[in-house]
Every structure is written in C-alpha cells, then in structure tokens.
C-alpha atoms as a PDB file:
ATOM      1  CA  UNK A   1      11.976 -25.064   0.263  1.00  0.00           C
ATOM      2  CA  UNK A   2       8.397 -23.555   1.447  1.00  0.00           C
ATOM      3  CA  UNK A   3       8.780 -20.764  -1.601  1.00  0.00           C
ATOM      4  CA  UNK A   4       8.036 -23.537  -3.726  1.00  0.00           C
ATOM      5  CA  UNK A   5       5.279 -25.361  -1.920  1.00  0.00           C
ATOM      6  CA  UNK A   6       1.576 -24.757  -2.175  1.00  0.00           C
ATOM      7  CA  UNK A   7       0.448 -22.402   0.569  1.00  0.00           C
ATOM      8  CA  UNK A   8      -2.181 -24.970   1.612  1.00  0.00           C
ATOM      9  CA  UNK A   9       0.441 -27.259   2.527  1.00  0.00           C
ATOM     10  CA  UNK A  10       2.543 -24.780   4.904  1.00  0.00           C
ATOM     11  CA  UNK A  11       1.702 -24.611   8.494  1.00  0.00           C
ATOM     12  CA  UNK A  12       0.148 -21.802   9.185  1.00  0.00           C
ATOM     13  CA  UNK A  13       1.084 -21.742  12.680  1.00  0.00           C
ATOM     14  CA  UNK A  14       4.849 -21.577  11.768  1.00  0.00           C
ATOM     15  CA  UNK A  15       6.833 -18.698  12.664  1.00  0.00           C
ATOM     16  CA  UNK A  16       6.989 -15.451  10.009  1.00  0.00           C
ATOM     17  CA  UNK A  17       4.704 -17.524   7.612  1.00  0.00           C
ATOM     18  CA  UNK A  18       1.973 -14.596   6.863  1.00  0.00           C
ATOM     19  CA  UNK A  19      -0.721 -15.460   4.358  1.00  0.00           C
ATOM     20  CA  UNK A  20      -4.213 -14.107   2.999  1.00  0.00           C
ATOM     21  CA  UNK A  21      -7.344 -16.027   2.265  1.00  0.00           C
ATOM     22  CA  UNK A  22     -10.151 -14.685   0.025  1.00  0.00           C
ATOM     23  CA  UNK A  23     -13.963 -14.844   1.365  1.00  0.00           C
ATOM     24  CA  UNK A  24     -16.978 -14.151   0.029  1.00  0.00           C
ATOM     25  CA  UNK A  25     -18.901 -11.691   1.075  1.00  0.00           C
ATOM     26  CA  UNK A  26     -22.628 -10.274   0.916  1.00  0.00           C
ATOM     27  CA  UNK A  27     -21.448  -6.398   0.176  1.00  0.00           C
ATOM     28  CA  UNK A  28     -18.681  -7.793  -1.864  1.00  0.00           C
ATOM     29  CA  UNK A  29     -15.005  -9.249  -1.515  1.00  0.00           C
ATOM     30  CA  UNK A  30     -12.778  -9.412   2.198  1.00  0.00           C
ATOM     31  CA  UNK A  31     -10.071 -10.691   2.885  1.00  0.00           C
ATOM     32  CA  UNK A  32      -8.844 -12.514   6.101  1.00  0.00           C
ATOM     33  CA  UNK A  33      -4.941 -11.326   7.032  1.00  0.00           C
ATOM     34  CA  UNK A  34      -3.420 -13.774   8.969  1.00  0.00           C
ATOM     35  CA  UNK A  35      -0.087 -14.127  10.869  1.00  0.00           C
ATOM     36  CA  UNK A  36       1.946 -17.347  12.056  1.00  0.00           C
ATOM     37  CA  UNK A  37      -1.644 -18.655  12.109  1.00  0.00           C
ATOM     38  CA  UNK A  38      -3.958 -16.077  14.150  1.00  0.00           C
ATOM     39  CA  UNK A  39      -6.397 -13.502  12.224  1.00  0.00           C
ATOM     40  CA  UNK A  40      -4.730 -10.087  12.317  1.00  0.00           C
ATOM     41  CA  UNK A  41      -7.100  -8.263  10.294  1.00  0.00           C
ATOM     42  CA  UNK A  42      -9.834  -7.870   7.759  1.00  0.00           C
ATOM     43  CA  UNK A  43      -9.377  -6.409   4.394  1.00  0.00           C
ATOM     44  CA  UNK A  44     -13.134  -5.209   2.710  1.00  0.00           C
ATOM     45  CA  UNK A  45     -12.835  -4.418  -0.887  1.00  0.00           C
ATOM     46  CA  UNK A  46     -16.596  -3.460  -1.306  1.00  0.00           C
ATOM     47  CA  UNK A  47     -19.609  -2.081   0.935  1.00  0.00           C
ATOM     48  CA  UNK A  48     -20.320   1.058   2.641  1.00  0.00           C
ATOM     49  CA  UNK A  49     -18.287   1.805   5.743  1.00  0.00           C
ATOM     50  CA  UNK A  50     -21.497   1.553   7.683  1.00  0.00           C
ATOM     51  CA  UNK A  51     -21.928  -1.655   6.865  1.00  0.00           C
ATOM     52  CA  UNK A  52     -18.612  -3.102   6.468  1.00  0.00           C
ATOM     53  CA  UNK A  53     -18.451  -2.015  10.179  1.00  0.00           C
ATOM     54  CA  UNK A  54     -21.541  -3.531  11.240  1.00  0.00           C
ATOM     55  CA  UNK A  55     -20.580  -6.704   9.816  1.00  0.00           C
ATOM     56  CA  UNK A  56     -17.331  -6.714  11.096  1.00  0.00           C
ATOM     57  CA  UNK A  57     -17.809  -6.594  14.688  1.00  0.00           C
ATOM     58  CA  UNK A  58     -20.802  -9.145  14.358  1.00  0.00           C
ATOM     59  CA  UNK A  59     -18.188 -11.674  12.307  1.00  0.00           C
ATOM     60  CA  UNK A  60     -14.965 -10.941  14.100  1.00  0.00           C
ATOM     61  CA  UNK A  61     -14.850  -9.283  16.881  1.00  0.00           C
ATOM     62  CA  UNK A  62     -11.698  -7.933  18.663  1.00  0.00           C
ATOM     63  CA  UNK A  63     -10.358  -8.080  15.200  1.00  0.00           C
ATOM     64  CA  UNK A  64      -8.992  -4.663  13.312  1.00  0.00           C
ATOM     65  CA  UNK A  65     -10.183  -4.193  10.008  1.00  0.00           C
ATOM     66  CA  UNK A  66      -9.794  -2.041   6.435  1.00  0.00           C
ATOM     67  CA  UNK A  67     -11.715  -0.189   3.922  1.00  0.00           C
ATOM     68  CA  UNK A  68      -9.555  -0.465   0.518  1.00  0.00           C
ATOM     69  CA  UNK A  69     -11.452   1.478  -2.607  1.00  0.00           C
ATOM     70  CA  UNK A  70      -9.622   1.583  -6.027  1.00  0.00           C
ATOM     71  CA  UNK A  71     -10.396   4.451  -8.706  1.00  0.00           C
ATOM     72  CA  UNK A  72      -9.145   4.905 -11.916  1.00  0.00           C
ATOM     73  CA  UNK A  73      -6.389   7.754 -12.967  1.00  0.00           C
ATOM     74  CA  UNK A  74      -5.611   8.939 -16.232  1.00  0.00           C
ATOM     75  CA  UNK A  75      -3.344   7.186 -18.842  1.00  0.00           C
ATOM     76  CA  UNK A  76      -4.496   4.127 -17.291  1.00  0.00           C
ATOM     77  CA  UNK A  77      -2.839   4.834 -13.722  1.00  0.00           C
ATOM     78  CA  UNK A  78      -4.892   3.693 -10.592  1.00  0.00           C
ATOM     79  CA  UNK A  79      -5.112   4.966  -7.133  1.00  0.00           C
ATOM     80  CA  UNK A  80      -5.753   2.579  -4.255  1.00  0.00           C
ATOM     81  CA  UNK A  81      -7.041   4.145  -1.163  1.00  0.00           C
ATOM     82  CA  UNK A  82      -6.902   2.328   2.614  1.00  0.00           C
ATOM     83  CA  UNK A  83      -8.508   3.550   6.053  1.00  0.00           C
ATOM     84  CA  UNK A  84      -7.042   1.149   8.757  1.00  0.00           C
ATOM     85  CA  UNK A  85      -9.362   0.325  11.632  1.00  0.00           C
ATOM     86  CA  UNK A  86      -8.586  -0.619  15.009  1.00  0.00           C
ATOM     87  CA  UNK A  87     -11.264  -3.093  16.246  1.00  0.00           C
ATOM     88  CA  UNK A  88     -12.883  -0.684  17.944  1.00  0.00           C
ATOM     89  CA  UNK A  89     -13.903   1.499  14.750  1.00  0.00           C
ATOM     90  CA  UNK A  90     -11.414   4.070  15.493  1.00  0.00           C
ATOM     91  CA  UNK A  91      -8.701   4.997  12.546  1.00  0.00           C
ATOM     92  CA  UNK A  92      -5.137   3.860  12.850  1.00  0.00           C
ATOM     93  CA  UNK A  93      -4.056   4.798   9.192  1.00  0.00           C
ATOM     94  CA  UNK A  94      -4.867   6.045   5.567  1.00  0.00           C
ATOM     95  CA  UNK A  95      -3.179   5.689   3.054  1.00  0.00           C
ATOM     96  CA  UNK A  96      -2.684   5.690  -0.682  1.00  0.00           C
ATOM     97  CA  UNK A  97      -1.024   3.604  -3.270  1.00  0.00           C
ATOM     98  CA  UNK A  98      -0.525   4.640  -7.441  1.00  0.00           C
ATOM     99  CA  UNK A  99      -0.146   1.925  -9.664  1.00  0.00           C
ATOM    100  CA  UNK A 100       1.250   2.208 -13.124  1.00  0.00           C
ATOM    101  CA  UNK A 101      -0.400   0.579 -16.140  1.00  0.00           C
ATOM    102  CA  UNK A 102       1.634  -2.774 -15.732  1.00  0.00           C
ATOM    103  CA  UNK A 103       0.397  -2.914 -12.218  1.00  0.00           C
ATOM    104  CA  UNK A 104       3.388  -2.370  -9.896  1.00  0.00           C
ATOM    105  CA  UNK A 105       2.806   0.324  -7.097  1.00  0.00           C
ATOM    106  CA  UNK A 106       4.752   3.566  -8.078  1.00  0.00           C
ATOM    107  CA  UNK A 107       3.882   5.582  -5.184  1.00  0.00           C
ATOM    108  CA  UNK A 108       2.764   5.033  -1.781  1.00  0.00           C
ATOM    109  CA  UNK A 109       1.651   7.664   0.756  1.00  0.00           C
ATOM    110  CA  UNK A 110       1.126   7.177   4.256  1.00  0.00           C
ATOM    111  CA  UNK A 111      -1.328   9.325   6.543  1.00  0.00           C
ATOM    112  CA  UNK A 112      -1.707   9.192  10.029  1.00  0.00           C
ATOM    113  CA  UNK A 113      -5.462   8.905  11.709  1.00  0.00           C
ATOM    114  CA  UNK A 114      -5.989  12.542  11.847  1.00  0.00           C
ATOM    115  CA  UNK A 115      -5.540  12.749   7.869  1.00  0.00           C
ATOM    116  CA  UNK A 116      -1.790  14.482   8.400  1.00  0.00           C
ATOM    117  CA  UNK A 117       0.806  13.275   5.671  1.00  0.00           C
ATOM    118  CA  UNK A 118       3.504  10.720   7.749  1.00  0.00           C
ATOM    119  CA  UNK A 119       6.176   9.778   5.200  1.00  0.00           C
ATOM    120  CA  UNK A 120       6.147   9.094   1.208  1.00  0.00           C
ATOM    121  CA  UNK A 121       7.688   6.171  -0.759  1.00  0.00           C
ATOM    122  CA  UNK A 122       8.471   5.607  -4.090  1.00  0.00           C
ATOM    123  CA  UNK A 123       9.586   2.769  -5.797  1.00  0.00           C
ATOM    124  CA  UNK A 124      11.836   2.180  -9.167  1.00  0.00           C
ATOM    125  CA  UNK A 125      11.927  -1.213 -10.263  1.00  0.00           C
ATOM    126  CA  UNK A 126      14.736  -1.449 -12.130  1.00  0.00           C
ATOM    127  CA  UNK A 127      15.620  -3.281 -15.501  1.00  0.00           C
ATOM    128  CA  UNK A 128      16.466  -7.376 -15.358  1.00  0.00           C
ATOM    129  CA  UNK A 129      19.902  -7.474 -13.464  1.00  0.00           C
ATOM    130  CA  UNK A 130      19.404  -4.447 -11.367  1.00  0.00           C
ATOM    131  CA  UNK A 131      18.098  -3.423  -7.813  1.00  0.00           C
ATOM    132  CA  UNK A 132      14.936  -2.129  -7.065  1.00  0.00           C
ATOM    133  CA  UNK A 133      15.099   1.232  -5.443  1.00  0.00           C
ATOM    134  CA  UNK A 134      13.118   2.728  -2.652  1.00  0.00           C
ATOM    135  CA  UNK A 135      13.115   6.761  -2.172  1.00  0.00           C
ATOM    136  CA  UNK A 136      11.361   7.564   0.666  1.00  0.00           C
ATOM    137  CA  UNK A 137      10.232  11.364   1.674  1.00  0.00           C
ATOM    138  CA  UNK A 138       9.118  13.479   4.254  1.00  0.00           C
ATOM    139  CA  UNK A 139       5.604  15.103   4.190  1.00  0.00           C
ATOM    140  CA  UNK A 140       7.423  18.040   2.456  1.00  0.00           C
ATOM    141  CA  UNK A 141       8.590  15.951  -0.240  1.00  0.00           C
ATOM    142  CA  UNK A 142      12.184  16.164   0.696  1.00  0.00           C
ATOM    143  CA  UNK A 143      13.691  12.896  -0.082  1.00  0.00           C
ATOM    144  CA  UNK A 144      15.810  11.703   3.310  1.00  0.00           C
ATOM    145  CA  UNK A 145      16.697   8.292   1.666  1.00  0.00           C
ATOM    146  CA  UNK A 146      17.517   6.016  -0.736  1.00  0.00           C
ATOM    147  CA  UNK A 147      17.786   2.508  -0.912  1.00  0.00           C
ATOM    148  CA  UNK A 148      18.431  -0.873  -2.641  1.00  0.00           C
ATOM    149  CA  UNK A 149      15.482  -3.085  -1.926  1.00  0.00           C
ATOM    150  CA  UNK A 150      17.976  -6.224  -2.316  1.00  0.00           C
ATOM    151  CA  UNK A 151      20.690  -5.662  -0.438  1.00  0.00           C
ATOM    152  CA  UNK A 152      19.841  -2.445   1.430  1.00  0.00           C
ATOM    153  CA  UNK A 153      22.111  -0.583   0.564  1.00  0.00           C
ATOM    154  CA  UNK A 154      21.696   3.106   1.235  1.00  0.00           C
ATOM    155  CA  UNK A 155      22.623   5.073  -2.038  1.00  0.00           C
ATOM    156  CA  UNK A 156      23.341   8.702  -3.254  1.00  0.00           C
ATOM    157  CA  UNK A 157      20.321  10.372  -4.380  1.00  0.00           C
ATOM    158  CA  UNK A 158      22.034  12.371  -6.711  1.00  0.00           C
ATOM    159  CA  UNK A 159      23.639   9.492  -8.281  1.00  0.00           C
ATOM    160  CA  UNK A 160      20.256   7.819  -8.595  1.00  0.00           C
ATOM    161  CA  UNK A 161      18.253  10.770  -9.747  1.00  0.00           C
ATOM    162  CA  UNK A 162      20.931  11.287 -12.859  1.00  0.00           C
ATOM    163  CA  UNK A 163      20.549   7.667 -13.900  1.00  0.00           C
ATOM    164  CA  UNK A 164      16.097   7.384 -14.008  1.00  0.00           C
ATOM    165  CA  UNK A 165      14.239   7.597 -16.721  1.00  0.00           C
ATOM    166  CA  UNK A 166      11.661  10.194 -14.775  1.00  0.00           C
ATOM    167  CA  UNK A 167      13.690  11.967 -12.570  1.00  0.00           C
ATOM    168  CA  UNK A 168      11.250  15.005 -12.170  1.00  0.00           C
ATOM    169  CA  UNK A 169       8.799  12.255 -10.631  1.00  0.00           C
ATOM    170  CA  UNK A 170      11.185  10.784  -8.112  1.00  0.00           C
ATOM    171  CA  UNK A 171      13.350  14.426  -7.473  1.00  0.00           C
ATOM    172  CA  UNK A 172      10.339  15.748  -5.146  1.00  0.00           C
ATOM    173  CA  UNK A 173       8.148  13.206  -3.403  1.00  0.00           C
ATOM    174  CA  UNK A 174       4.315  15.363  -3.915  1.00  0.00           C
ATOM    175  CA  UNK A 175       5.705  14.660  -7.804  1.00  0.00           C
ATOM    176  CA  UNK A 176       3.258  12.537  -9.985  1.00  0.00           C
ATOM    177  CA  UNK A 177       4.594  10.771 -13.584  1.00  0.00           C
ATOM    178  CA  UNK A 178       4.815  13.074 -16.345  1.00  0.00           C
ATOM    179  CA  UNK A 179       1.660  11.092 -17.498  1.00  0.00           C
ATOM    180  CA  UNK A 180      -0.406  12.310 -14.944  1.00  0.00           C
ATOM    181  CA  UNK A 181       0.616  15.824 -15.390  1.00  0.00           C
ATOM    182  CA  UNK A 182      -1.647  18.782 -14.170  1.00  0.00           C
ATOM    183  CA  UNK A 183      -3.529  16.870 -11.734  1.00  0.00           C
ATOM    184  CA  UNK A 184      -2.684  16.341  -7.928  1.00  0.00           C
ATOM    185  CA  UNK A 185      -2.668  14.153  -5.159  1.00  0.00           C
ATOM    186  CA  UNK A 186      -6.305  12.918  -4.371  1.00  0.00           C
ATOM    187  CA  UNK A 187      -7.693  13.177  -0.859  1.00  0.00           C
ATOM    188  CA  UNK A 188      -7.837   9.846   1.503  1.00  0.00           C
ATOM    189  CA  UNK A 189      -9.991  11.305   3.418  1.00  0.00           C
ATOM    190  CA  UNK A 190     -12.912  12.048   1.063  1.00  0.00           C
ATOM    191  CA  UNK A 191     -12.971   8.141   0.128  1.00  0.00           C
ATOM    192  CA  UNK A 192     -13.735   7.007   3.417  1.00  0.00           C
END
C-alpha cells in the first residue's frame, strides 16, 4: 500500500500522487509543490515580496508561486496568511488560516485577488470515533453547509450546532473562539 511507503520510493510521475519537497533558500525556507511529477508551484515562507518575486522568475519561470507569513494570536492561536501568485506576478488568491494551540486549522478564509471575502470554512474535529465536520459560509457568515469530512455526508446544522462544545464560534462564520474574544478578523491584505 503506497500510504505506508516512504515518499522517496513512490513515483512521482504516478497519477494523483501530489507531494512537497523542502529547499533551502537565501531569504529563508520554499517549498517546491509538485503534482503527478511536474512543479505546480512555489511556496516562500520568508523574504520580502520584492525579492521572493525576483527570485522566483529567475529560478522557475512559468511557474506560479506564494507568499505564506505566520503571526501569532492570543491564547496561543496563530494566523497563517497566503497571497497566491500566478507566474506572471499577478494575484490569484489570499487567504487566511487560524490554528488552535494543538495545531489543527480551525478556520480558513478564502479571498479572491481583489481582497473581496469568497467563502469561509470551519472545521470541528471531532472526538476518537467520530467524523470530522466541515461548516462552510458565505462572505456574510451565513452557514449554507455542513458536512462529514469521512463520508460526506451533508448534515443538519441545527443538529450539529446543539451538540459542539463552541457553538457561538461555529453558529456565524466572521465568529472567532471564545478565546480570542474582542478582537477581529485580521486583514490579508496588509501582510502582503
């Protein structure tokens, strides 16, 4: 079963086999995205974007790129921001990720190149033995659905919402934890 080979020994050519390889880098850490074999894009974890960009289109040209930057939130909560490049230079995507203390994204927001709010997800993990359980929202914060990350399943958000330990947080998608409480949503935009 290739799930429990070493990812050195799968062919990277195969079909659906997706894979990331860690580089050095002068301005800091990237890292090469590739799939069924072929470079899809660049991931820079460090640098200015002026120079992330200049060495990008010298080392891989016709190749699209991101800018991830992580900052620290309160009650040891972490936001990672993403600007998705075409290779070009021009923005495809932002987005924005919150991850809890034991380091499973919570929250993940999706912006369009322009900066406007596309959709919102959410995720519950669930305890050993259960689903996890994706909300997803509209850029009003209206939740349009729910579902079983296992199986799929769509499910009742009402009968989901009654059952979490944080419902406030997952009942309107702009929501943060209850740890995070009287501070909002930081701007994608002003990281990049």
């Amino acid at each position: 079963m290739a799930a429990d080979r070493n990812p050195s020994e799968l062919d990277p050519s195969a079909e659906g086999i997706r894979y990331s390889r860690r580089l050095p880098d002068p301005s800091g850490a990237r890292v090469e995205q590739y799939d069924c074999g072929e470079l899809v894009e660049v991931d820079y974890y460090d640098g200015t974007l002026e120079s992330i960009t200049a060495e990008h289109s010298r080392d891989y040209p016709g190749i699209g790129f991101a800018v991830v930057r992580k900052e620290d939130a309160p009650a040891g909560f972490r936001w990672e921001f993403s600007a998705r490049y075409a290779a070009d230079g021009a923005v495809r995507r932002l987005g924005a990720e919150l991850v809890d203390p034991g380091d499973s994204v919570i929250m993940g927001l999706e912006y369009g190149p322009a900066g406007e709010l596309l959709v919102i997800t959410k995720f519950w993990d669930g305890l050993p033995g259960q689903d996890s359980i994706a909300f997803e929202y509209g850029p009003d914060g209206q939740n349009y659905i729910v579902a079983a990350l296992s199986g799929g399943d769509t499910l009742k958000f009402a009968d989901v919402l009654g059952a979490l330990a944080e419902p406030d947080f997952y009942a309107d998608g702009l929501a943060l934890p209850p740890q995070l409480a009287g501070i909002s949503i930081p701007s994608v935009r002003d990281r990049f």
